[in-house]
C-alpha atoms as a PDB file:
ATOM      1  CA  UNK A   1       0.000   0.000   0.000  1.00  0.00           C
ATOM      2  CA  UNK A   2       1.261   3.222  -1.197  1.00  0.00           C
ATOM      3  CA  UNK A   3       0.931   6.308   0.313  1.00  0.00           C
ATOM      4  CA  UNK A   4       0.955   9.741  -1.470  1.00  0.00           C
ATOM      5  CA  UNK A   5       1.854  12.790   0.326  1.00  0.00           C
ATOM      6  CA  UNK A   6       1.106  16.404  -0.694  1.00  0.00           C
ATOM      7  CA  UNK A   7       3.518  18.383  -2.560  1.00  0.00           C
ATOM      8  CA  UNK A   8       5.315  20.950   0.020  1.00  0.00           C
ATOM      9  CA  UNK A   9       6.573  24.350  -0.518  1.00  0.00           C
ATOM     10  CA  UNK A  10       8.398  26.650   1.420  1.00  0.00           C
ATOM     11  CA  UNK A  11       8.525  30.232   0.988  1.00  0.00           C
ATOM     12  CA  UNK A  12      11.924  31.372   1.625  1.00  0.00           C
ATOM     13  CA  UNK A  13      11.010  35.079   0.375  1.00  0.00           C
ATOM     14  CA  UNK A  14       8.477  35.485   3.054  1.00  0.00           C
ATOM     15  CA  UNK A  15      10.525  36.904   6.163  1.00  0.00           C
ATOM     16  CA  UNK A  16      12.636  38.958   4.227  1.00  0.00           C
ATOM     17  CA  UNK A  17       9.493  40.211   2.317  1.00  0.00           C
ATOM     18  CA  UNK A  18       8.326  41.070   5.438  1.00  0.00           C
ATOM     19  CA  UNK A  19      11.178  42.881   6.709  1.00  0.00           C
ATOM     20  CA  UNK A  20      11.316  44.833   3.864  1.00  0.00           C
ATOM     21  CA  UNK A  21       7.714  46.346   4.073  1.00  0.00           C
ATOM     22  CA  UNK A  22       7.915  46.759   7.977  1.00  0.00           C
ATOM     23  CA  UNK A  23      11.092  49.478   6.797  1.00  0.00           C
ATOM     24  CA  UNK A  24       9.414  50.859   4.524  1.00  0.00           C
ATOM     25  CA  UNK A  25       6.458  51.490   6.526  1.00  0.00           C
ATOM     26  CA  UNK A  26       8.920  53.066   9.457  1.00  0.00           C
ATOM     27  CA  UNK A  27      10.563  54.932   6.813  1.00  0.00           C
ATOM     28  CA  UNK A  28       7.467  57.039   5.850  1.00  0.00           C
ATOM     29  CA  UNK A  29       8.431  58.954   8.899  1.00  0.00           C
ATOM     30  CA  UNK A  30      11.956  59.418   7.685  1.00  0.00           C
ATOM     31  CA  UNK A  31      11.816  60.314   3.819  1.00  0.00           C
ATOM     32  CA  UNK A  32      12.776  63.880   4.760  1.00  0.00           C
ATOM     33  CA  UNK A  33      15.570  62.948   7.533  1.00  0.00           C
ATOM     34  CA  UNK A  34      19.036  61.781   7.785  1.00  0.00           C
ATOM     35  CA  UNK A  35      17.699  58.088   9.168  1.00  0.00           C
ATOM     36  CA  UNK A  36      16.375  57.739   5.388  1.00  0.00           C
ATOM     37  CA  UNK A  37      19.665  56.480   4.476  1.00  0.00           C
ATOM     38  CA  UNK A  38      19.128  53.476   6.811  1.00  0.00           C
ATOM     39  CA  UNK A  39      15.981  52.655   5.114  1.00  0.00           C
ATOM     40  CA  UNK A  40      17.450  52.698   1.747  1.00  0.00           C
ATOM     41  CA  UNK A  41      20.225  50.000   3.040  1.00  0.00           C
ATOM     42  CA  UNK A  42      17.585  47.886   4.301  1.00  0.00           C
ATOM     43  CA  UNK A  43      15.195  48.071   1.632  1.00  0.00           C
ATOM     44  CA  UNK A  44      18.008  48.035  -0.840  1.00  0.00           C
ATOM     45  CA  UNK A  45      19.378  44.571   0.726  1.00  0.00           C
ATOM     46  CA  UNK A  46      16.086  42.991   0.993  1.00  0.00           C
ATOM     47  CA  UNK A  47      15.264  43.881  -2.084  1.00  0.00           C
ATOM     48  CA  UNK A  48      18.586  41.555  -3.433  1.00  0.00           C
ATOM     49  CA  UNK A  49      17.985  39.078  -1.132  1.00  0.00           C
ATOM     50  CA  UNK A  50      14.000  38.564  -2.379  1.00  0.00           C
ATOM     51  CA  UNK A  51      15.891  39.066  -5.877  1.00  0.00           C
ATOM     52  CA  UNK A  52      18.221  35.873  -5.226  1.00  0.00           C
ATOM     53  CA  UNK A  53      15.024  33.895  -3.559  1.00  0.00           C
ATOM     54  CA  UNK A  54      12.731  34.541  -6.781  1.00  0.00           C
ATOM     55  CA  UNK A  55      15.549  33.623  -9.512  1.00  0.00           C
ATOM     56  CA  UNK A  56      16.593  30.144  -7.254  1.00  0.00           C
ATOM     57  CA  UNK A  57      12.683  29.081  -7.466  1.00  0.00           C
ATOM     58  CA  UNK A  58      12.810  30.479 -10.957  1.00  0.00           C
ATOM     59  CA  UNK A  59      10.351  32.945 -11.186  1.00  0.00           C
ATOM     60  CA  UNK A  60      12.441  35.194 -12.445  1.00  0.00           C
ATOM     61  CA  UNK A  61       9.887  37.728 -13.433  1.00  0.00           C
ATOM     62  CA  UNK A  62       9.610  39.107 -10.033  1.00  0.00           C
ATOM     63  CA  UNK A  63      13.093  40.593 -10.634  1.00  0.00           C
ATOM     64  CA  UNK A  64      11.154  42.740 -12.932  1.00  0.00           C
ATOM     65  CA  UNK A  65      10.069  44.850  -9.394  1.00  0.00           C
ATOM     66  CA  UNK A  66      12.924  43.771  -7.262  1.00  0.00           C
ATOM     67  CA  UNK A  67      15.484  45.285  -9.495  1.00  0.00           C
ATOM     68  CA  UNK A  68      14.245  48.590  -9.513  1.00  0.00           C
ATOM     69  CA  UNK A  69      13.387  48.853  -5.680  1.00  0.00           C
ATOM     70  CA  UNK A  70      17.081  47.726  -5.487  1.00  0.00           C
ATOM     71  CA  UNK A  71      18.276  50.305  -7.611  1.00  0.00           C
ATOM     72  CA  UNK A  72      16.159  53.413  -6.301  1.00  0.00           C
ATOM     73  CA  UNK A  73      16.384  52.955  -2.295  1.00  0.00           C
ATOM     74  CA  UNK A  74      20.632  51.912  -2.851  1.00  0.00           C
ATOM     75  CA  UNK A  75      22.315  54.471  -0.955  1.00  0.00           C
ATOM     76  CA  UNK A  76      25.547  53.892  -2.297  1.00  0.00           C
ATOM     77  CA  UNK A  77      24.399  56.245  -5.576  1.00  0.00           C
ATOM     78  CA  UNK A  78      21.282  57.347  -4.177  1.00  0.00           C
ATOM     79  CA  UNK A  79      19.071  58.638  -6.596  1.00  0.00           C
ATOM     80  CA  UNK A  80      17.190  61.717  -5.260  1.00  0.00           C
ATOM     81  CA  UNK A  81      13.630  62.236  -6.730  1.00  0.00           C
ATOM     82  CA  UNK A  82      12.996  65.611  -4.430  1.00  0.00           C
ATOM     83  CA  UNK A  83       9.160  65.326  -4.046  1.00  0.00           C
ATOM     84  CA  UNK A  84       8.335  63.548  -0.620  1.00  0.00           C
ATOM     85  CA  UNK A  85       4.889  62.407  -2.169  1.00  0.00           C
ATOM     86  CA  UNK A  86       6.420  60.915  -4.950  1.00  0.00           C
ATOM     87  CA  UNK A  87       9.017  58.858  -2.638  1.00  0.00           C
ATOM     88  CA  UNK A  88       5.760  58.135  -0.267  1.00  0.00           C
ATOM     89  CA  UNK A  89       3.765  56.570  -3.317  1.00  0.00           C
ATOM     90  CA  UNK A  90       6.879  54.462  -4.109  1.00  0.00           C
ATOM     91  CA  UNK A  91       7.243  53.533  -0.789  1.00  0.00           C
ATOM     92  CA  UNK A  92       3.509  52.394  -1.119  1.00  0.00           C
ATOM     93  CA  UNK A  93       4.124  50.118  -4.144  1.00  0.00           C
ATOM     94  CA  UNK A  94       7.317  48.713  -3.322  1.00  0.00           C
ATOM     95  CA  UNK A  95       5.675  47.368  -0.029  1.00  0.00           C
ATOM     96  CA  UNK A  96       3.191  45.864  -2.423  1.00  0.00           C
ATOM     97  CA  UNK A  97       5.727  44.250  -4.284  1.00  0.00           C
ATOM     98  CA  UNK A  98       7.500  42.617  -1.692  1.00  0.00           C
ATOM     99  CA  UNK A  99       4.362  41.485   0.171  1.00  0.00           C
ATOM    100  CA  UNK A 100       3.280  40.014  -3.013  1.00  0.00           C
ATOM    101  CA  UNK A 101       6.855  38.524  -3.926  1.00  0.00           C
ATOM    102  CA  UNK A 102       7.128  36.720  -0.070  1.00  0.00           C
ATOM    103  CA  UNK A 103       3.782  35.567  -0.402  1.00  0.00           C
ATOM    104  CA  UNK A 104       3.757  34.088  -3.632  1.00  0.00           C
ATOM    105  CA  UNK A 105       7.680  32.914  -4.554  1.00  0.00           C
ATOM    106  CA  UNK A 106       7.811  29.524  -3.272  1.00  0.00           C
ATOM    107  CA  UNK A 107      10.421  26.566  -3.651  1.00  0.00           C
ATOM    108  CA  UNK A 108       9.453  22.810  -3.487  1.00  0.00           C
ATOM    109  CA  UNK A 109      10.500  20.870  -0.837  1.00  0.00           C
ATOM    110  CA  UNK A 110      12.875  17.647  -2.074  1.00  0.00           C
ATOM    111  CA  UNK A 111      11.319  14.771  -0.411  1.00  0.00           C
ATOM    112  CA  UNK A 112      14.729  13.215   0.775  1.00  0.00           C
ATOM    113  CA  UNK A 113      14.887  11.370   3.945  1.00  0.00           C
ATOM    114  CA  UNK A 114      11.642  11.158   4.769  1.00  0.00           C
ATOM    115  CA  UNK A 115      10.634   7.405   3.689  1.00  0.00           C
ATOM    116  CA  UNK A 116       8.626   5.237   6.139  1.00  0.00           C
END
């Protein structure tokens, strides 16, 4: 007698997803402020990280988003928009990327050692 299991997938993009959009969140009180720069290294980094996750479970249309929020919050060559609405809307969507990205980039488990 055989016994089939359910396919299982984890979502390694979820926690750093999450991080991601709890900064950005915090940083809507910062977009004006020195302590900006912190959110850009966090978003930027978790933005690469979610990046590496999606390509690895190849869905490697999310880098389509990823890239970009990457790009735009790196505070290495930060690029300045000047409008603190504009940066606030971004802020916005790239939250809704990342929520989006942790909740739906998933890898299949491998079924190794776990014969009965």
């Amino acid at each position: 007698m055989s016994t089939s299991y359910p396919e299982r997938y984890r979502r390694t993009a979820l926690i750093p997803a999450l991080l991601a959009t709890v900064a950005l969140f915090v940083g809507l009180q910062f977009i004006d402020g020195g302590g900006f720069t912190v959110i850009r290294y966090i978003v930027s980094i978790f933005a690469l990280i979610v990046a590496v996750f999606a390509w690895q479970a190849g869905q490697w249309w999310w880098l389509i988003g990823l890239v970009p929020i990457a790009v735009l919050w790196n505070p290495v060559f930060p690029v300045e928009l000047g409008m603190p609405t504009l940066w606030m809307a971004l802020q916005y969507g790239a939250a809704l990327v990342f929520i989006a990205a942790g909740i739906l980039i998933r890898v299949k488990e491998s079924s190794g050692a776990k014969s009965r």
